[in-house]
C-alpha atoms as a PDB file:
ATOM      1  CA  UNK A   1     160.076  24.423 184.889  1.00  0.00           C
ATOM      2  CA  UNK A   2     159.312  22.719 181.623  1.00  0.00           C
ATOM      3  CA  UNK A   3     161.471  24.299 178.492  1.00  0.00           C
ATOM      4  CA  UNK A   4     160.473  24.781 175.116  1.00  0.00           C
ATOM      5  CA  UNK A   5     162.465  22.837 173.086  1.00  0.00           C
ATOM      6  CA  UNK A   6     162.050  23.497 168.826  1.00  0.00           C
ATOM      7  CA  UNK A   7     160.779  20.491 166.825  1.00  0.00           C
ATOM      8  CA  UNK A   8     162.806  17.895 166.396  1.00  0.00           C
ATOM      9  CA  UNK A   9     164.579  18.366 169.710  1.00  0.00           C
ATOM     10  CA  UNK A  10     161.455  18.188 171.917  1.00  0.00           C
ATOM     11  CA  UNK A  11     161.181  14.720 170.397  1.00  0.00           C
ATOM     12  CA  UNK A  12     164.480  13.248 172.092  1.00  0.00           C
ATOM     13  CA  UNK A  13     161.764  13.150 175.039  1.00  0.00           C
ATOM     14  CA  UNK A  14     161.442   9.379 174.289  1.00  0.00           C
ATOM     15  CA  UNK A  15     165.136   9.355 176.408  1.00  0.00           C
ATOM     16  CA  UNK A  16     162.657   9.784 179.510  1.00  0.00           C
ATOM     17  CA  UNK A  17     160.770   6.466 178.774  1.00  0.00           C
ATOM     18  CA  UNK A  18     164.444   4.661 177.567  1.00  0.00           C
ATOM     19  CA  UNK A  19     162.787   4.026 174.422  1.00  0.00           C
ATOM     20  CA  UNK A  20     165.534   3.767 171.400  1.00  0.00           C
ATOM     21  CA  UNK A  21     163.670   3.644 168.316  1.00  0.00           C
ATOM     22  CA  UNK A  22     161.862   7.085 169.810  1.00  0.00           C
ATOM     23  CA  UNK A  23     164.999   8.557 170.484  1.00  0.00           C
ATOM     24  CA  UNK A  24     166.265   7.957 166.989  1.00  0.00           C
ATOM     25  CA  UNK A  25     162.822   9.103 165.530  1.00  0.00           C
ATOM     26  CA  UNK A  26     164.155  13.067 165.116  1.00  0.00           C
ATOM     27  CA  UNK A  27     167.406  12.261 163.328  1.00  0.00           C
ATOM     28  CA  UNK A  28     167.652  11.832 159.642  1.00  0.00           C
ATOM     29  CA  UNK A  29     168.712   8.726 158.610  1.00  0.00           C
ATOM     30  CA  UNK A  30     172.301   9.491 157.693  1.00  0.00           C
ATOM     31  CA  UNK A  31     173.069  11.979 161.113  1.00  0.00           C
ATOM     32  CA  UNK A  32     176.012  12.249 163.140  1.00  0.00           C
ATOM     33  CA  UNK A  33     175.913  11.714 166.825  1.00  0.00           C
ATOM     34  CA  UNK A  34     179.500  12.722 168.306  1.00  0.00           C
ATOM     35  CA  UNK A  35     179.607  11.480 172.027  1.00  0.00           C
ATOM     36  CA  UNK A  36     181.873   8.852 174.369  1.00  0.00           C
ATOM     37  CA  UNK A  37     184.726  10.034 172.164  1.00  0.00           C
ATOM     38  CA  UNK A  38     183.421   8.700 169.468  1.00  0.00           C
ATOM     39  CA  UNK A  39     181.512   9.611 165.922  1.00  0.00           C
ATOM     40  CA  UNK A  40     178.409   7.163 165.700  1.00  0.00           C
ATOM     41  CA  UNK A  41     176.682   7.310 162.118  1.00  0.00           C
ATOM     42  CA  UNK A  42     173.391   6.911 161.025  1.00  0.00           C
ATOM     43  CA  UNK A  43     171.176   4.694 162.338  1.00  0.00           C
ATOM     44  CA  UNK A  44     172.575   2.132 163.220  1.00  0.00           C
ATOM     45  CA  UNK A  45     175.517   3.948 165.056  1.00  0.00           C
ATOM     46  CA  UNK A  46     173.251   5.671 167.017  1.00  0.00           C
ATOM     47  CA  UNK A  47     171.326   2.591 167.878  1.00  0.00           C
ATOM     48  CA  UNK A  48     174.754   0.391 168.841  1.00  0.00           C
ATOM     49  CA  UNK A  49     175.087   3.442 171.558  1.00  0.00           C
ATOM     50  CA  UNK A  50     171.985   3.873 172.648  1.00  0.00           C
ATOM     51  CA  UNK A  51     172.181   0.250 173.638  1.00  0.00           C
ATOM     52  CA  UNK A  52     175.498  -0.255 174.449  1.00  0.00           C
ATOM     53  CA  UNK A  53     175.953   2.847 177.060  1.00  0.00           C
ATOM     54  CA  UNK A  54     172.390   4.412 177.781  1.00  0.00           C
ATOM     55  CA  UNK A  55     169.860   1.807 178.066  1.00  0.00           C
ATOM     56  CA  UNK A  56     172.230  -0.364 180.626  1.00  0.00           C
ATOM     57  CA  UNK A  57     172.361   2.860 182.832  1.00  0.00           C
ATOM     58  CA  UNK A  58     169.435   4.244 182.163  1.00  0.00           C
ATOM     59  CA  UNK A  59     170.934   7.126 181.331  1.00  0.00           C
ATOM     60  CA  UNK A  60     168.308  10.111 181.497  1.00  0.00           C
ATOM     61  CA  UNK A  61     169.064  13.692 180.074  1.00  0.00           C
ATOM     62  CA  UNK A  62     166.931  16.499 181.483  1.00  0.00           C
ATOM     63  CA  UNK A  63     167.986  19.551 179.395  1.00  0.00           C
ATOM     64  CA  UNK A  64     167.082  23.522 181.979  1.00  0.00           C
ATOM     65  CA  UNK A  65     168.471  25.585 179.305  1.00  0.00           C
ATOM     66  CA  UNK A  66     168.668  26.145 176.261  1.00  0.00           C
ATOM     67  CA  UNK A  67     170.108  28.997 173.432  1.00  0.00           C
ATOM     68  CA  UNK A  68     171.265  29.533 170.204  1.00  0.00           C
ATOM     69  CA  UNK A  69     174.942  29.514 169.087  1.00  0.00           C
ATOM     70  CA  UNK A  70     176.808  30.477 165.896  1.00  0.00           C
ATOM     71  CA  UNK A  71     174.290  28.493 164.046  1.00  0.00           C
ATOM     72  CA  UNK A  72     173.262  25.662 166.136  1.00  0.00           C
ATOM     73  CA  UNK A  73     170.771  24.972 169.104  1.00  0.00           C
ATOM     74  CA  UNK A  74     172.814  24.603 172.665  1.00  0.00           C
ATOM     75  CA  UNK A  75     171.110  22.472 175.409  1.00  0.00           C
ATOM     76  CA  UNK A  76     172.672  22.371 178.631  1.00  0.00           C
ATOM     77  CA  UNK A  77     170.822  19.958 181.382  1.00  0.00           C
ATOM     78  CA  UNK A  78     171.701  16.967 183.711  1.00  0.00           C
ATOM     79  CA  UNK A  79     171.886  13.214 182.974  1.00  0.00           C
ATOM     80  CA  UNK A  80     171.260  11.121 185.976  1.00  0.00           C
ATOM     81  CA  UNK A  81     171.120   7.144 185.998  1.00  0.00           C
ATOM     82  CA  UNK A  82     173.101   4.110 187.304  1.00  0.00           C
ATOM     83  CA  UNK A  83     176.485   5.760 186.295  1.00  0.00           C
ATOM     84  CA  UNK A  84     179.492   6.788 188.245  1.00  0.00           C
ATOM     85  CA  UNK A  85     178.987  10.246 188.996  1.00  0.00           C
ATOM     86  CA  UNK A  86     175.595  10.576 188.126  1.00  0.00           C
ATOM     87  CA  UNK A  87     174.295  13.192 187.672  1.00  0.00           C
ATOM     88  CA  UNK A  88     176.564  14.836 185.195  1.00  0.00           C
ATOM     89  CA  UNK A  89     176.068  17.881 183.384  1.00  0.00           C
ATOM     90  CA  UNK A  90     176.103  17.517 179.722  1.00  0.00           C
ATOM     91  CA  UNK A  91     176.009  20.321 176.427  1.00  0.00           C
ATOM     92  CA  UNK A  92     174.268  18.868 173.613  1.00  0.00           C
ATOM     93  CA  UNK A  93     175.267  20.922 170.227  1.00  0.00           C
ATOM     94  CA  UNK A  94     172.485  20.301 167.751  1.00  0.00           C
ATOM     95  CA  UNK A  95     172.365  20.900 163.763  1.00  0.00           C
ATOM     96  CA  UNK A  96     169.044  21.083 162.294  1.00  0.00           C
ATOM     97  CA  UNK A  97     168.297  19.935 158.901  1.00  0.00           C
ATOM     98  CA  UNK A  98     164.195  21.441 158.598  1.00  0.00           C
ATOM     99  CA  UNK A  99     162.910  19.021 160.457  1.00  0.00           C
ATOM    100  CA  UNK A 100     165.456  16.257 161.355  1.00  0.00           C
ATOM    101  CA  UNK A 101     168.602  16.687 163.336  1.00  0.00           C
ATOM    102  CA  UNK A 102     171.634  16.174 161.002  1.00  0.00           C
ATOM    103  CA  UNK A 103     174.324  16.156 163.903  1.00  0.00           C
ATOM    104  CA  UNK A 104     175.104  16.202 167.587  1.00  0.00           C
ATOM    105  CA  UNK A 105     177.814  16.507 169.702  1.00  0.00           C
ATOM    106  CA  UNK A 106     177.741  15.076 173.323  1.00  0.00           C
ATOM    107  CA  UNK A 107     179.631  17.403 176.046  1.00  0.00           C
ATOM    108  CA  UNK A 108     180.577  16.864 179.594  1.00  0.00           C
END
């Protein structure tokens, strides 16, 4: 089953192919990715985790469901890679800024 994910979300696709500078494509320049504990900002926040804890375990989201929730778009979906306990389910909490994400927070 293939979701429909809104614009900019559907782009986070490039996860699939491990490709960073894809994965950073939807954000706007000054978003905040909450995840690992930890608040990553803009770009190159995002990048230092992208390469520091997804690329090494080729970490690969695959979102089944998806809703909307006081404001923001809920995905809900397995990551699966060369992590302990893989797969794990994960929430991702988006806010959308028109076209760009502006933040996201990163739930086991």
């Amino acid at each position: 089953m293939t979701l429909e994910l809104p614009s900019p979300i559907a782009d986070v696709a490039a996860n699939a192919r491990l490709d960073v500078d894809g994965m950073l494509s939807p954000f706007s320049r000054e978003a905040v990715l909450f995840a690992d504990g930890g608040r990553h900002e803009g770009y190159a926040g995002m990048r230092a985790l992208f390469e520091e804890a997804v690329i090494p375990v080729k970490a690969i989201f695959t979102p089944d469901t998806i809703r909307h929730e006081d404001g923001q778009v809920v995905v809900e979906g397995l990551a699966h890679g060369d992590f302990k306990g893989s797969p794990i389910r994960f929430t991702y909490r988006f806010d959308l800024d028109g076209d760009l994400i502006k933040t996201l927070e990163i739930t086991a």
